[in-house]
N, C-alpha and C. Protein backbone atom coordinates (compact mmCIF):
# COMPACT_ATOMS: atom_id res chain seq x y z
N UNK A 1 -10.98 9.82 -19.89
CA UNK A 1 -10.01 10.08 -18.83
C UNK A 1 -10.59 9.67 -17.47
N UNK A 2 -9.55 9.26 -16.85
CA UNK A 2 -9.88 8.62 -15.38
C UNK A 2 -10.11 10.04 -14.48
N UNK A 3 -11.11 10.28 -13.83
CA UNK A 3 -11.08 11.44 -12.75
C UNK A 3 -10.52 10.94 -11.45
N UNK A 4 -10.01 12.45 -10.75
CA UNK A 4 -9.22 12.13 -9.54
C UNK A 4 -10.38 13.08 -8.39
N UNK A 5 -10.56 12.74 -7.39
CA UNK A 5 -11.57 13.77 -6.68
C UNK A 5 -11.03 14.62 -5.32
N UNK A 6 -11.88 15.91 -5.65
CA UNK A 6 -11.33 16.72 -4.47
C UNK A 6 -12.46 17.02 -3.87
N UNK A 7 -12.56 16.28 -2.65
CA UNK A 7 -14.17 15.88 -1.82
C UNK A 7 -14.29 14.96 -2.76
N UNK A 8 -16.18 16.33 -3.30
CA UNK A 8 -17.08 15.19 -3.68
C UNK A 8 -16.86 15.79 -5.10
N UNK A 9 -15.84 15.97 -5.73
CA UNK A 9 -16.06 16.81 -6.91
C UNK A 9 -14.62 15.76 -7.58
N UNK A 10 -15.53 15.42 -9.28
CA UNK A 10 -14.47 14.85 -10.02
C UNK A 10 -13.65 16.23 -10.71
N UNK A 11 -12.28 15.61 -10.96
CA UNK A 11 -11.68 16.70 -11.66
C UNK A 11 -10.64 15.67 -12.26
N UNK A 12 -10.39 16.37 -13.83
CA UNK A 12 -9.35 15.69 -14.96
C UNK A 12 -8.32 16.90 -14.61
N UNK A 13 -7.32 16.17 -14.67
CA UNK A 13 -6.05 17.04 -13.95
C UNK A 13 -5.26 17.35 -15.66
N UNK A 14 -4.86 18.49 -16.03
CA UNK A 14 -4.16 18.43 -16.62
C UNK A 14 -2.61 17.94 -17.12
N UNK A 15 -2.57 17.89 -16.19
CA UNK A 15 -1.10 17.35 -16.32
C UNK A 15 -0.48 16.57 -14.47
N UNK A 16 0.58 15.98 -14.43
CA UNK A 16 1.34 15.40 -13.18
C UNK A 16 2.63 15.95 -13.40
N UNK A 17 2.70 16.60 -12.27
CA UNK A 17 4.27 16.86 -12.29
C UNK A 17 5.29 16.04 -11.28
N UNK A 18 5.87 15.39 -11.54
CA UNK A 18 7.11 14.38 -10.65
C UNK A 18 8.04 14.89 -9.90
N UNK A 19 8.45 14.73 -8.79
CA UNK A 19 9.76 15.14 -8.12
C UNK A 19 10.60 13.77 -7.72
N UNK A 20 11.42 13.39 -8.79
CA UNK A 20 12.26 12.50 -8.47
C UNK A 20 13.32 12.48 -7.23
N UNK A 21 13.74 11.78 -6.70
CA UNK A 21 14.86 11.85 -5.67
C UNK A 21 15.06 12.84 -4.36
N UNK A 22 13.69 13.15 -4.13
CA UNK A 22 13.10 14.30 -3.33
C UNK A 22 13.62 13.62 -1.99
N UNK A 23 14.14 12.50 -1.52
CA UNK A 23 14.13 11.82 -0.32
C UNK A 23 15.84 11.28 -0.69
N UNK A 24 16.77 11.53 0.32
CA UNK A 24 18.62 11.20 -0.21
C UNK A 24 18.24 9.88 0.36
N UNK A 25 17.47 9.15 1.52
CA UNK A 25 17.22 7.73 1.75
C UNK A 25 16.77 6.50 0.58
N UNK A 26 15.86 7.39 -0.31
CA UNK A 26 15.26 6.59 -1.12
C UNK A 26 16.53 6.48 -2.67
N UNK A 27 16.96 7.57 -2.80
CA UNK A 27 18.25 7.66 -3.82
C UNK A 27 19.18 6.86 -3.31
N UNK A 28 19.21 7.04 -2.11
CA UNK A 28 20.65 5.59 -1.64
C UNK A 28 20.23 4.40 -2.16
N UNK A 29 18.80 3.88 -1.73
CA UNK A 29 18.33 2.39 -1.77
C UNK A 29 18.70 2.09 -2.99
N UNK A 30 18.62 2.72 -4.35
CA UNK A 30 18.32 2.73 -5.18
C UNK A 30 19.48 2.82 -6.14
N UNK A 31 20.48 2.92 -5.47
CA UNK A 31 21.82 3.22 -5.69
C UNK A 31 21.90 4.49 -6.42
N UNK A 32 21.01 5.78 -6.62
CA UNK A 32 21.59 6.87 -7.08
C UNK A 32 22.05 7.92 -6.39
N UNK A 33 22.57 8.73 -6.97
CA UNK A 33 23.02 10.29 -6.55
C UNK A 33 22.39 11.25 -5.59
N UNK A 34 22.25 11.80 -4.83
CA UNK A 34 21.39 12.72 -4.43
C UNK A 34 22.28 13.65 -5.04
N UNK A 35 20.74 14.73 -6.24
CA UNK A 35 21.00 15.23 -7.53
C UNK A 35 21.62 16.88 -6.72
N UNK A 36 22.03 17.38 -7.53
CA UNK A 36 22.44 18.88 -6.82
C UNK A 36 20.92 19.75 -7.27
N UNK A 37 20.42 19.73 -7.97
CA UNK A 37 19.15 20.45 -8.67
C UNK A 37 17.73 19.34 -8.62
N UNK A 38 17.04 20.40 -8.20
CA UNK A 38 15.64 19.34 -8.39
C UNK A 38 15.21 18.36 -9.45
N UNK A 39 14.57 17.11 -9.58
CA UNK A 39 14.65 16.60 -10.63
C UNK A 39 13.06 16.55 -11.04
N UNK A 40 12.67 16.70 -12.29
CA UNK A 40 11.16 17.13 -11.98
C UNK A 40 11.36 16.13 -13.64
N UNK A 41 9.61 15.10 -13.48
CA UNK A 41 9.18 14.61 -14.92
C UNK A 41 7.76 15.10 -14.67
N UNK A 42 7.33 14.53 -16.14
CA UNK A 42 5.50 14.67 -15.73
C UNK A 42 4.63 13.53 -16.49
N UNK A 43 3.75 12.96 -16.31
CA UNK A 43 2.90 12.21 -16.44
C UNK A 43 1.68 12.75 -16.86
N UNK A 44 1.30 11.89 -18.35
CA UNK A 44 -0.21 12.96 -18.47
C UNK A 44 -1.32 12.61 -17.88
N UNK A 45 -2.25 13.28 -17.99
CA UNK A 45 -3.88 12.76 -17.97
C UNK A 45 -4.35 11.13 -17.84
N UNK A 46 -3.76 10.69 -19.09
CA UNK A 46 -3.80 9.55 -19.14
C UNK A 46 -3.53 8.31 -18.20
N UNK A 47 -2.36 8.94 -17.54
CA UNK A 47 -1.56 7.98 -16.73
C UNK A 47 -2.41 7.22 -15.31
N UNK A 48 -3.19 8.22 -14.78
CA UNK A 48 -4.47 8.35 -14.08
C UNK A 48 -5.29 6.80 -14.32
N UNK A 49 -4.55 5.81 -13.00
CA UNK A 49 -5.72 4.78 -13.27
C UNK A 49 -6.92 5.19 -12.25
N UNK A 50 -7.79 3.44 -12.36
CA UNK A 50 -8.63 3.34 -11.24
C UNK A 50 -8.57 2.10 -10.49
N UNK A 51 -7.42 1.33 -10.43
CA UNK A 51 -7.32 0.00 -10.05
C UNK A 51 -5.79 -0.37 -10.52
N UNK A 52 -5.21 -0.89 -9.10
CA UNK A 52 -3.57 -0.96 -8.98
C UNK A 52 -3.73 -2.32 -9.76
N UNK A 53 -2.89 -2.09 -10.86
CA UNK A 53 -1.80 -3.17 -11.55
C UNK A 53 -0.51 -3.15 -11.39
N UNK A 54 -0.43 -4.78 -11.63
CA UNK A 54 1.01 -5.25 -10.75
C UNK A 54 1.94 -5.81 -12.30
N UNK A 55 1.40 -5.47 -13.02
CA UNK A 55 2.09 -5.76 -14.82
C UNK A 55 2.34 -4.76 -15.66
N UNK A 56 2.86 -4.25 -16.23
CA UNK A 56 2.80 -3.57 -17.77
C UNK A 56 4.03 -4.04 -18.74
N UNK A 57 3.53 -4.37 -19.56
CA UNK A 57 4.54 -4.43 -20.68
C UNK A 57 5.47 -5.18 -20.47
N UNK A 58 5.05 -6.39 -19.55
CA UNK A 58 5.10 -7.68 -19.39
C UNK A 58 6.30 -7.74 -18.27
N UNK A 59 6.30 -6.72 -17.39
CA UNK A 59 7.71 -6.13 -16.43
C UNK A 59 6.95 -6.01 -14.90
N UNK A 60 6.95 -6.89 -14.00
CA UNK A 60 6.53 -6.47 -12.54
C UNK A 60 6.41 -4.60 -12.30
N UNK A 61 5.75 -4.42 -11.97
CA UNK A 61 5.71 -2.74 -11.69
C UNK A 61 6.70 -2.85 -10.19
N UNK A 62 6.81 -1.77 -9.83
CA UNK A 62 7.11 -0.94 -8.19
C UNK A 62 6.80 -0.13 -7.97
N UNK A 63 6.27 -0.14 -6.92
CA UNK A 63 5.01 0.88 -5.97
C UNK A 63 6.23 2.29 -5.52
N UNK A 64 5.84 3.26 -5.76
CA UNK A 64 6.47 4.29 -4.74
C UNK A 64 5.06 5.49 -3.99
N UNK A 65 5.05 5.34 -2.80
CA UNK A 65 3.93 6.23 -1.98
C UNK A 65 4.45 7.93 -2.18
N UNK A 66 3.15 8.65 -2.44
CA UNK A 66 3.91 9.81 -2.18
C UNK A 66 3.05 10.60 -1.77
N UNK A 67 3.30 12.09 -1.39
CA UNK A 67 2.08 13.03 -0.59
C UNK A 67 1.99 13.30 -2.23
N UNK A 68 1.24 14.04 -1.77
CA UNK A 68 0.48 14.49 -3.54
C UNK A 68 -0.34 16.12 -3.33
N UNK A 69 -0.54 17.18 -3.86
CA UNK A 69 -0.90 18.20 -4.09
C UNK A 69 -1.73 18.72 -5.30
N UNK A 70 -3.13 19.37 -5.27
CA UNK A 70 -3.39 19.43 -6.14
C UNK A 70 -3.19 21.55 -6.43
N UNK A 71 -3.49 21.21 -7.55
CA UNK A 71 -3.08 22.89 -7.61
C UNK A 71 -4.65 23.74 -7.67
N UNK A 72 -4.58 24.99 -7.23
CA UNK A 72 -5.65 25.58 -7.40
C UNK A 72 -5.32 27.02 -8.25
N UNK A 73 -6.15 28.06 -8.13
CA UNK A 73 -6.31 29.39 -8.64
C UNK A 73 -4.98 30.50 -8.23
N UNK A 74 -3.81 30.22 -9.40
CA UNK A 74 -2.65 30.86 -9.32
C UNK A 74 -1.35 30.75 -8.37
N UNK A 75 -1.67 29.34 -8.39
CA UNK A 75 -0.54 28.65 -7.76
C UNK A 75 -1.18 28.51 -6.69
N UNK A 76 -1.84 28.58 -6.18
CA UNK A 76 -2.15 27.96 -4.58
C UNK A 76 -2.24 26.20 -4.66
N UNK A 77 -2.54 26.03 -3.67
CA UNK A 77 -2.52 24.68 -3.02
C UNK A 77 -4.15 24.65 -2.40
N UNK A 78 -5.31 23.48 -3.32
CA UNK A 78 -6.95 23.28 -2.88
C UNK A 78 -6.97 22.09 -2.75
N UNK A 79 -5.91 21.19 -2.46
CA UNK A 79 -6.26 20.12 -2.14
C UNK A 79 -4.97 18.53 -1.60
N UNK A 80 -4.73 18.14 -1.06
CA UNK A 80 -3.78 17.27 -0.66
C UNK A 80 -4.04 15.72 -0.31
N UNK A 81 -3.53 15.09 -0.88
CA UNK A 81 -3.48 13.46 -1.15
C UNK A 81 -2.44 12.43 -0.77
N UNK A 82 -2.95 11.64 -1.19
CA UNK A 82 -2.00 10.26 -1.27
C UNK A 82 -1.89 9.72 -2.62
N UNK A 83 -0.86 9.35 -3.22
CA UNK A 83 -0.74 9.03 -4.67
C UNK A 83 0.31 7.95 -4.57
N UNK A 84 0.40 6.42 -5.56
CA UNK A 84 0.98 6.10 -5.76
C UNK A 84 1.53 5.83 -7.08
N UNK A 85 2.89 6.14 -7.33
CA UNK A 85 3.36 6.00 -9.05
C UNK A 85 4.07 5.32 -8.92
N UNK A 86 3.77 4.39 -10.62
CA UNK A 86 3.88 2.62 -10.50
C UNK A 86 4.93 3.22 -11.47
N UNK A 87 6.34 2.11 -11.57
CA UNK A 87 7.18 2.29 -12.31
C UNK A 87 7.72 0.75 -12.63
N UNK A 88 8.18 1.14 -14.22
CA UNK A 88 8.62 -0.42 -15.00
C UNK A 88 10.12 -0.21 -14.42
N UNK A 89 10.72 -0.48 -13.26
CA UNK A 89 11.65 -0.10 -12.99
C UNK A 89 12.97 -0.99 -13.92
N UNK A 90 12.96 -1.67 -14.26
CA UNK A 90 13.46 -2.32 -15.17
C UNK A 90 13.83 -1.87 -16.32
N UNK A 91 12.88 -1.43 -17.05
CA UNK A 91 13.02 -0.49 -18.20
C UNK A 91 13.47 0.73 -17.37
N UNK A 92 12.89 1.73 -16.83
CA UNK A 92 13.92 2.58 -16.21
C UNK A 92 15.05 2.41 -15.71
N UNK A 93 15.91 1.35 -15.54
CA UNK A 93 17.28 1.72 -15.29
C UNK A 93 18.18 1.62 -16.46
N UNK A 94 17.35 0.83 -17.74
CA UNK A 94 17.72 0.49 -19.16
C UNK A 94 17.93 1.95 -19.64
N UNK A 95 16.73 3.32 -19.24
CA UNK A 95 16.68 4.28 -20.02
C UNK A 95 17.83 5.43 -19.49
N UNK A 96 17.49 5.16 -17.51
CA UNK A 96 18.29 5.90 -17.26
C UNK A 96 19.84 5.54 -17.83
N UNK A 97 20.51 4.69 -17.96
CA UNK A 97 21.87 4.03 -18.60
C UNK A 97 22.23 4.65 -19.92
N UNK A 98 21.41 4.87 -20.99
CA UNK A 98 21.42 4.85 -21.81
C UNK A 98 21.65 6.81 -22.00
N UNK A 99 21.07 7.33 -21.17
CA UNK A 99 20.93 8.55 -21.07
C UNK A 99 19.28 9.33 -21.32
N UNK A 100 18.73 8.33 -21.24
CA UNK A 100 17.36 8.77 -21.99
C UNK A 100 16.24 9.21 -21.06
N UNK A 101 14.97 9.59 -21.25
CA UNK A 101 14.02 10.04 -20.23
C UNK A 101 13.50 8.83 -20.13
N UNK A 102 12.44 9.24 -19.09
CA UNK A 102 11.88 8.04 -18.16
C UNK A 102 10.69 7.50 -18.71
N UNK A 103 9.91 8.68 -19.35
CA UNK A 103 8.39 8.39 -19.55
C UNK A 103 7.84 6.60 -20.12
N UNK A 104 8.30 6.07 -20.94
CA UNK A 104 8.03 5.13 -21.16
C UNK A 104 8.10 4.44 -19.95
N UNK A 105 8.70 4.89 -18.85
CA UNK A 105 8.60 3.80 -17.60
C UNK A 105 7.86 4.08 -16.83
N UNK A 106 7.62 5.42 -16.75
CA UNK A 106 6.83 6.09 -15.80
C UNK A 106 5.21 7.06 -16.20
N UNK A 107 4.97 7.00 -18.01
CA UNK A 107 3.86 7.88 -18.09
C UNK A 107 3.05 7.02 -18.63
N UNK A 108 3.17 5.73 -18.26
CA UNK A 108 2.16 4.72 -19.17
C UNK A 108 0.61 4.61 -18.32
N UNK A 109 -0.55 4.33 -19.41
CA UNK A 109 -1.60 4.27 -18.65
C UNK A 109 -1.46 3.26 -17.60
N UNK A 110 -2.35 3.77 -16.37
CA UNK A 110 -2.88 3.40 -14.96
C UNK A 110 -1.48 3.59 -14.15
N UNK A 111 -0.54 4.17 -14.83
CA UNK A 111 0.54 4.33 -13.69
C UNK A 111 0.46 5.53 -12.55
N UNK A 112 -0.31 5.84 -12.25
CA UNK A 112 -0.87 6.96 -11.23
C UNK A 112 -2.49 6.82 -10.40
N UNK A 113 -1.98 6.37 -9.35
CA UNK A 113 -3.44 6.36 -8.55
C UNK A 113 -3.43 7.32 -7.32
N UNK A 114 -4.35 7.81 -6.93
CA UNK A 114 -4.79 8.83 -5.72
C UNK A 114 -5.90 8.43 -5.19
N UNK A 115 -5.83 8.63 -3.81
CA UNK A 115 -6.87 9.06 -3.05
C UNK A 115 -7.70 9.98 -3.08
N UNK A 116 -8.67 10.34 -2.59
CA UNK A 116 -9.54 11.44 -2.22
C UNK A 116 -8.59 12.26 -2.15
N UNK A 117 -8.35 13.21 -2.55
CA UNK A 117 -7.90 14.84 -2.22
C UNK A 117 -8.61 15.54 -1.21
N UNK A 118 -8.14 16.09 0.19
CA UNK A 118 -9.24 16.70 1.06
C UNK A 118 -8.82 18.24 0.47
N UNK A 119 -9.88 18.30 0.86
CA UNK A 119 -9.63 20.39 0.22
C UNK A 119 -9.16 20.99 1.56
N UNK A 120 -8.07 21.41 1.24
CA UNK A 120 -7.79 22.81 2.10
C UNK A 120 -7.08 23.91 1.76
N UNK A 121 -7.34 24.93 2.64
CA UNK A 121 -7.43 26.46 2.65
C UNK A 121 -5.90 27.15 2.03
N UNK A 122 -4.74 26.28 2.88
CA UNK A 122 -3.59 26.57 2.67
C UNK A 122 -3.00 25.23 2.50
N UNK A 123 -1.35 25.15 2.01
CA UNK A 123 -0.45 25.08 2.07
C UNK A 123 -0.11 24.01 3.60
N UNK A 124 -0.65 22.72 3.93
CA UNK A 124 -0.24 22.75 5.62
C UNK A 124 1.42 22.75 5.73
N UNK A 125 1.76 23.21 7.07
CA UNK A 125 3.12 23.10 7.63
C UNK A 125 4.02 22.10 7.31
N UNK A 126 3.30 21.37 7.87
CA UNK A 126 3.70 19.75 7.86
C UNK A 126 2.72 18.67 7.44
N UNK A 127 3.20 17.71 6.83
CA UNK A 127 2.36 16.75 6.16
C UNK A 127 3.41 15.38 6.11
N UNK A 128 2.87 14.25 6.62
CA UNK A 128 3.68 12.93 6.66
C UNK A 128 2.65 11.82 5.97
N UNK A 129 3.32 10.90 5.43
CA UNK A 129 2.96 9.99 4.44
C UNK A 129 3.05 8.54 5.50
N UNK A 130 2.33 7.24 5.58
CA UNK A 130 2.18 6.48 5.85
C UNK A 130 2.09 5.66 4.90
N UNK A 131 2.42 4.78 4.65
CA UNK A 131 2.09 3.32 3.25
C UNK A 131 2.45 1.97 3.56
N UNK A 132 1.04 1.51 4.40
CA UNK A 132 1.17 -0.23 4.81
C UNK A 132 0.77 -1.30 3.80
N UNK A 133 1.50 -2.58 3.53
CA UNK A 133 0.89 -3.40 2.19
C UNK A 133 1.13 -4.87 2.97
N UNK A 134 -0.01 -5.23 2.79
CA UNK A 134 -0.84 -5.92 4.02
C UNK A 134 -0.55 -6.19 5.15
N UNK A 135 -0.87 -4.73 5.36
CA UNK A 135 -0.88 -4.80 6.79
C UNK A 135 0.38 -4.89 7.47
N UNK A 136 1.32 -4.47 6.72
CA UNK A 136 3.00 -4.14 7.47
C UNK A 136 3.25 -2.75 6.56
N UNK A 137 3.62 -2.02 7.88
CA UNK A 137 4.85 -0.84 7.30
C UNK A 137 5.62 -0.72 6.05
N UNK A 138 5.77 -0.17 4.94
CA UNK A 138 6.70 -0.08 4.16
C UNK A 138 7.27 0.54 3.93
N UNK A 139 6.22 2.63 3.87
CA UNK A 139 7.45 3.83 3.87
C UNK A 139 6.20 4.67 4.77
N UNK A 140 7.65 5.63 5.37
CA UNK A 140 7.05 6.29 6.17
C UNK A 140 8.01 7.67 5.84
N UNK A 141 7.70 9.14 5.71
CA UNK A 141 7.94 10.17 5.58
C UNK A 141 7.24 11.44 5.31
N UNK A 142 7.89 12.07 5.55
CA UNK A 142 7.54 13.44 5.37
C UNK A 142 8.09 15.11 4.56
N UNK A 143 7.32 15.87 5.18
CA UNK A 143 7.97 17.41 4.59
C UNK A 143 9.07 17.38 5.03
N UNK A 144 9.18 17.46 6.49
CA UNK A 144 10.74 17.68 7.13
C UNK A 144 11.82 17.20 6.34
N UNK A 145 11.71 15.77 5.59
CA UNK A 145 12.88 14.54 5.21
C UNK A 145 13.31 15.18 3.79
N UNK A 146 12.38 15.66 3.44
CA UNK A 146 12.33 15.88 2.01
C UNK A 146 13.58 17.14 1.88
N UNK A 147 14.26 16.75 0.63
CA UNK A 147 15.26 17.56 -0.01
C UNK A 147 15.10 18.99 -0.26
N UNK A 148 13.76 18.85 -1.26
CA UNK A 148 12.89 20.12 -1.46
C UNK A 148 11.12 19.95 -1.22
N UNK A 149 11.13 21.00 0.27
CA UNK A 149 10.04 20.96 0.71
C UNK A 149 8.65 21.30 -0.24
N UNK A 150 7.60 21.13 -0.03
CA UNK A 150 6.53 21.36 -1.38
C UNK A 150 5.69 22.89 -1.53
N UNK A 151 6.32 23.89 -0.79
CA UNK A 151 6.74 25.36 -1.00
C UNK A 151 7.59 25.78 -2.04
N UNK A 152 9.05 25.13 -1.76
CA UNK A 152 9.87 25.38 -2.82
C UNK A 152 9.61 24.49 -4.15
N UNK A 153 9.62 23.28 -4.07
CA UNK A 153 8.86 22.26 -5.01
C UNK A 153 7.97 23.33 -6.08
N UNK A 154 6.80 24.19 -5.76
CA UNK A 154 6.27 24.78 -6.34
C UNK A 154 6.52 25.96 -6.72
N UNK A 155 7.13 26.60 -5.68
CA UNK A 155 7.98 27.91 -7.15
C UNK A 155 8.64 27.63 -7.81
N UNK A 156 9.64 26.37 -7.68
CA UNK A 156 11.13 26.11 -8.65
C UNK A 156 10.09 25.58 -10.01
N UNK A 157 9.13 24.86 -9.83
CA UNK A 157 8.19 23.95 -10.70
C UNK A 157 7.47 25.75 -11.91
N UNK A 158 6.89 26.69 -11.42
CA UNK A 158 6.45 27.91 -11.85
C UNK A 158 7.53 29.01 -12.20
N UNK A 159 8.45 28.73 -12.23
CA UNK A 159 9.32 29.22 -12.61
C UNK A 159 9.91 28.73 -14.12
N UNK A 160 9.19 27.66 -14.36
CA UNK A 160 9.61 27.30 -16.16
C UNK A 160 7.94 27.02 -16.36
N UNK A 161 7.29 26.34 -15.73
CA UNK A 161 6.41 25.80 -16.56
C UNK A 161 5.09 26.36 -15.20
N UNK A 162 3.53 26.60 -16.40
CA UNK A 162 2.74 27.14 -15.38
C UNK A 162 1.88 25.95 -15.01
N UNK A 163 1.62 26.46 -13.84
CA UNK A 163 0.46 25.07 -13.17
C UNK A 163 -1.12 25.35 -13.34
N UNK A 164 -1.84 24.90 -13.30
CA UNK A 164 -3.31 24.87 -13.74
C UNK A 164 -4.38 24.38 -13.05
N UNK A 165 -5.48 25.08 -12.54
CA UNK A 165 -6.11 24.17 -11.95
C UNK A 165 -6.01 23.06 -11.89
N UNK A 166 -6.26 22.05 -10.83
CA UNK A 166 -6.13 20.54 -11.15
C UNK A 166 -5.25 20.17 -11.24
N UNK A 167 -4.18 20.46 -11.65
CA UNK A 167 -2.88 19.52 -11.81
C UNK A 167 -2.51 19.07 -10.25
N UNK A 168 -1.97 18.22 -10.75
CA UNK A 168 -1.01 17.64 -9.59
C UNK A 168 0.07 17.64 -9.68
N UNK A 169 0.76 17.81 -8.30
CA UNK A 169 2.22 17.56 -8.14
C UNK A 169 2.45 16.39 -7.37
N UNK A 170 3.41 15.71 -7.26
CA UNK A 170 3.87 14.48 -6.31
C UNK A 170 4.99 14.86 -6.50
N UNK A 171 5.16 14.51 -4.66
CA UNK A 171 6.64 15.42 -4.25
C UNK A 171 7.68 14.34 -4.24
N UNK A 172 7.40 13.33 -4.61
CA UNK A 172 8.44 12.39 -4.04
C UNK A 172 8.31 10.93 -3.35
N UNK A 173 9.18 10.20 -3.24
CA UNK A 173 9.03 9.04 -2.30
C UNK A 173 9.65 8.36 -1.15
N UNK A 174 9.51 8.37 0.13
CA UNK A 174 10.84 7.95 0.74
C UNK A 174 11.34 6.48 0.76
N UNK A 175 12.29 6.04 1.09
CA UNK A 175 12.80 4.93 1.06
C UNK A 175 11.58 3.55 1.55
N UNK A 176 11.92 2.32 1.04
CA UNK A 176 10.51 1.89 0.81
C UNK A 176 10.02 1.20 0.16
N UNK A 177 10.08 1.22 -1.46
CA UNK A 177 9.52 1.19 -2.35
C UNK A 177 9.74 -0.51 -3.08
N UNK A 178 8.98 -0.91 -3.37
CA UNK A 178 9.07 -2.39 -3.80
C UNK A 178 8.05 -3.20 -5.41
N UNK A 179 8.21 -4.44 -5.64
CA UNK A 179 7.31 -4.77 -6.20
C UNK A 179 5.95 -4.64 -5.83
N UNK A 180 4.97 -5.00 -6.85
CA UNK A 180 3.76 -4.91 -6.78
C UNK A 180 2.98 -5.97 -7.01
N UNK A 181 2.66 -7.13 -6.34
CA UNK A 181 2.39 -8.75 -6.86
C UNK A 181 0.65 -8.68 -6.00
N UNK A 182 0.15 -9.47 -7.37
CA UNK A 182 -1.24 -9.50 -7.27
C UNK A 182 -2.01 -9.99 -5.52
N UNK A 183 -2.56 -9.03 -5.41
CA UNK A 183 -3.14 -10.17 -4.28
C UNK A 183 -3.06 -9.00 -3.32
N UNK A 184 -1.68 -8.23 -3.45
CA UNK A 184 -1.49 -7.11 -2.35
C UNK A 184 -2.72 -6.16 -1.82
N UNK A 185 -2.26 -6.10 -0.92
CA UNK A 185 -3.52 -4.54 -0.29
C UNK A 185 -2.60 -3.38 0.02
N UNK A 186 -2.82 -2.26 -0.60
CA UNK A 186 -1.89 -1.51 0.06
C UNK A 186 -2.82 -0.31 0.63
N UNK A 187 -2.77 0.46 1.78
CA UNK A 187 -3.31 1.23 2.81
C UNK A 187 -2.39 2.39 2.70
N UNK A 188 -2.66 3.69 1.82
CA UNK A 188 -1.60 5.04 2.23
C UNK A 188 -2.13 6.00 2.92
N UNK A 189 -1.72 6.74 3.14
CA UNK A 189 -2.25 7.76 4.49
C UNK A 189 -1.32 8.68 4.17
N UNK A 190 -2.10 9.81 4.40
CA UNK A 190 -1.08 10.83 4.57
C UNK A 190 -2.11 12.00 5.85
N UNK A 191 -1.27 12.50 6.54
CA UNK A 191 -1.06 13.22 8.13
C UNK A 191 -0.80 14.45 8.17
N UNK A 192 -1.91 15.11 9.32
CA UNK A 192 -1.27 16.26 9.04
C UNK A 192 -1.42 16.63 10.69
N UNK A 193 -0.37 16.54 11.58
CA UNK A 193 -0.42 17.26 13.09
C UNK A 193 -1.03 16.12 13.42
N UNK A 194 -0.89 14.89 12.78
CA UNK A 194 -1.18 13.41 13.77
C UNK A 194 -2.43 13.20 13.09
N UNK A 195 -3.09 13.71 12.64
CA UNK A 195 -4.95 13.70 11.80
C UNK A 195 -4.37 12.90 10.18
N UNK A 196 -5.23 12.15 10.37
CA UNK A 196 -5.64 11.28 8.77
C UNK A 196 -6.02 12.38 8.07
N UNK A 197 -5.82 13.01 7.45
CA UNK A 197 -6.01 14.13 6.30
C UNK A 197 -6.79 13.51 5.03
N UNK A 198 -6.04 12.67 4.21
CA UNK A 198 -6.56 11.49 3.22
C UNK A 198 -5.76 10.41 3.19
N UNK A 199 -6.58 9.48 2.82
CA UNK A 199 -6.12 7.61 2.49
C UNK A 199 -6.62 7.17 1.25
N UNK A 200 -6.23 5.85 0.97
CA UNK A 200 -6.57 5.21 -0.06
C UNK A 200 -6.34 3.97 0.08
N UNK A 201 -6.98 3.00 -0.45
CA UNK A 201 -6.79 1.73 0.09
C UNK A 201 -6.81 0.86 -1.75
N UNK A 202 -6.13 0.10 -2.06
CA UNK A 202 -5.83 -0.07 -3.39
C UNK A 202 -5.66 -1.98 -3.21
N UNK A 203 -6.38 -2.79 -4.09
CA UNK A 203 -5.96 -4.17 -4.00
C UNK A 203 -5.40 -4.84 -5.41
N UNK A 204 -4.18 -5.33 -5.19
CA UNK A 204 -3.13 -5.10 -6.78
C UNK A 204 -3.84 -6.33 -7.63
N UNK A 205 -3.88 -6.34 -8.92
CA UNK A 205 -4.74 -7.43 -9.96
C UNK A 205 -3.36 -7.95 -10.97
């Protein structure tokens, strides 16, 4: 298993939990619904790369930036990131059509990369996402934009299923989101009260 780090400490996350359509900007682009109920998938262990690919299963990927959360000791919040989840979007609109789940589009290995996780104490207020790919703007958002903020995100999420040390959540993506063609650099950031909190810097193969 690929480790994800919080500081200087590796950790295998048990599980990823997804918040689809968390942003009504990014559901427009995309031509869907903004859902009446949260939409939550998950991604295992596995999914966890260490180096952005721009292929799987012979289908261009698409990048979506997102803040990212790691979980700590009984639901708290020990750590906060930058994550990007790669999707066969292609095959996902085949599955969504059909009526079917996503995972084959979305839980395949290396489809999940993160930054450093910085550790902190609480929960911050506010937290905004930055994601430049070379060196131009692509998405920019935050807690405020978001449908369901990552307070509620996590009780609605503990309310069916329990969280575990380590796991992660990713709240979402805002409008943005594109192919992934070799060569790219992509730069994410995520903010907290104007402060670089954590980044990641990723070059696509």
């Amino acid at each position: 298993m690929t480790p994800v780090w919080l500081g200087e400490r590796p950790v295998i996350p048990g599980k990823i939990v997804c918040i689809g359509r968390n942003y009504a900007a990014h559901a427009e682009e995309l031509g869907n619904p903004v859902p009446d109920e949260m939409v939550v998938f998950c991604k295992p262990a596995s999914a966890v790369g260490d180096r952005l690919i721009s292929h799987s299963g012979g289908e261009t990927l698409h990048y979506e930036g997102e803040i990212c959360l790691m979980m700590g000791e009984q639901g708290t919040v020990r750590g906060a990131g930058f994550g990007l989840d790669l999707t066969r979007r292609g095959l996902q609109s085949e599955l969504k059509a059909k009526g079917l789940p996503w995972e084959r589009a979305k839980a395949f290995d290396g489809a999940a990369l993160f930054s450093r996780f910085a550790e902190v104490d609480a929960l911050p207020c506010q937290l905004d996402l930055v994601l430049e790919v070379n060196g131009e703007a692509r998405q920019h958002g935050g807690t405020e934009s978001m449908l369901y903020p990552p307070a509620r995100i996590i009780e609605e999420i503990r309310g069916f299923m329990s969280l575990q040390p380590g796991d992660i959540v990713m709240t979402g993506t805002p409008s943005g989101v594109g192919e992934v063609r070799p060569g790219d650099r992509f730069h994410g950031r995520v903010l907290t009260e104007g402060r670089i909190l954590a980044e990641g810097r990723w070059t696509a193969t």
